[in-house]
Protein backbone atom coordinates (compact mmCIF):
# COMPACT_ATOMS: atom_id res chain seq x y z
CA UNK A 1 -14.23 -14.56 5.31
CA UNK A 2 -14.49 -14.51 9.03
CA UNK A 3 -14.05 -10.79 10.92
CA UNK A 4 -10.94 -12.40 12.19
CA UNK A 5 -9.27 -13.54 9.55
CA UNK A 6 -10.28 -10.33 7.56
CA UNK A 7 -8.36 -8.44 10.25
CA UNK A 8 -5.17 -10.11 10.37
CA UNK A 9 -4.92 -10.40 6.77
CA UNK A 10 -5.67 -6.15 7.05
CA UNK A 11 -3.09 -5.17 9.10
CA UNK A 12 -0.31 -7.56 7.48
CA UNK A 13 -1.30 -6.08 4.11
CA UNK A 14 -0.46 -2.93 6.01
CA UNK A 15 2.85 -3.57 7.17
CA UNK A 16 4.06 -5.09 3.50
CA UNK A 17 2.70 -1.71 2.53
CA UNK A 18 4.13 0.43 4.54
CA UNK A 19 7.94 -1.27 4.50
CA UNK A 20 8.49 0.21 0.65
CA UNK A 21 8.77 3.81 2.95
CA UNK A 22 11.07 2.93 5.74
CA UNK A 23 14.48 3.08 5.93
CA UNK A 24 16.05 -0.45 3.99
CA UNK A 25 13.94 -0.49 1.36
CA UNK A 26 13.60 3.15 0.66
CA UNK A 27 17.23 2.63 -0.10
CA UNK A 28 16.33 1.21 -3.29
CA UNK A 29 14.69 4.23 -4.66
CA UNK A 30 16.62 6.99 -3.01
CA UNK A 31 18.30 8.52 -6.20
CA UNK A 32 17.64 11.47 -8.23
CA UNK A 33 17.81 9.65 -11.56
CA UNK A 34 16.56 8.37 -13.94
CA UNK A 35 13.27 10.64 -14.14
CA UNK A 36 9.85 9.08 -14.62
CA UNK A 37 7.43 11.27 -15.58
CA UNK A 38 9.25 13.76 -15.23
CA UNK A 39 9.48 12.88 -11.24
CA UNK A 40 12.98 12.00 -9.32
CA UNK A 41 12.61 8.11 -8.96
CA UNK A 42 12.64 8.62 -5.26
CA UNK A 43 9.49 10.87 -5.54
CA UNK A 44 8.02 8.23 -8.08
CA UNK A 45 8.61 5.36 -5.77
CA UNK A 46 6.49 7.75 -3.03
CA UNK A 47 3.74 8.07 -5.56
CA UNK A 48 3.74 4.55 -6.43
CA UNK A 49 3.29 3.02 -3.03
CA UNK A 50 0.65 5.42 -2.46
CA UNK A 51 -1.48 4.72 -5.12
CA UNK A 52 -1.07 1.02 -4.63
CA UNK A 53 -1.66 1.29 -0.56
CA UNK A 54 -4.87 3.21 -1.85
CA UNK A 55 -6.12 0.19 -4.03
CA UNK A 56 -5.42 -1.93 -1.48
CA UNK A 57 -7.26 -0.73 0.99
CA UNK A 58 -10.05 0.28 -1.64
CA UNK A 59 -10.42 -3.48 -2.42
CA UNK A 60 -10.66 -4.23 1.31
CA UNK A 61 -13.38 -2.04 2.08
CA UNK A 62 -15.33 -4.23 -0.89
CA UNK A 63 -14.78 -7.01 0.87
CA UNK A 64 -14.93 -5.99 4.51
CA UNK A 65 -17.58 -8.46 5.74
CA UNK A 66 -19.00 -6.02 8.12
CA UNK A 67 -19.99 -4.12 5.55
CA UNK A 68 -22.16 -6.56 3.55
CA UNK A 69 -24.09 -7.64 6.81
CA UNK A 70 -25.23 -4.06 6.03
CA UNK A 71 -26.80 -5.01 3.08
């Protein structure tokens, strides 16, 4: 994958990422029940796009290309 293409597909990974936070689709998930794991389903939904945005951009740092002309 060319630095360029690696890039774009990076920062609109990034925005679909970060929408699940803002203000329309947040909607979705602001409400106190039901409880998942014991969390508010609005606090779950925070979690949950976290962790996801974290293995996301976990998986892009494998296959960053910059980082295997290191190698």
């Amino acid at each position: 994958m060319s630095k360029k293409k690696f890039q774009r597909a990076y920062w609109i990974s990034m925005l679909f990422l970060l929408l699940p936070f803002i203000f329309p689709l947040f909607e979705v998930a602001n409400r106190p029940i039901p409880l998942i794991l014991g969390l508010p389903f609005s606090l779950f939904w925070v979690c949950l796009w976290t962790f996801i945005t974290f293995f996301v951009i976990l998986i892009f740092y494998f296959i960053d290309p910059e980082r295997r002309k290191g190698r």
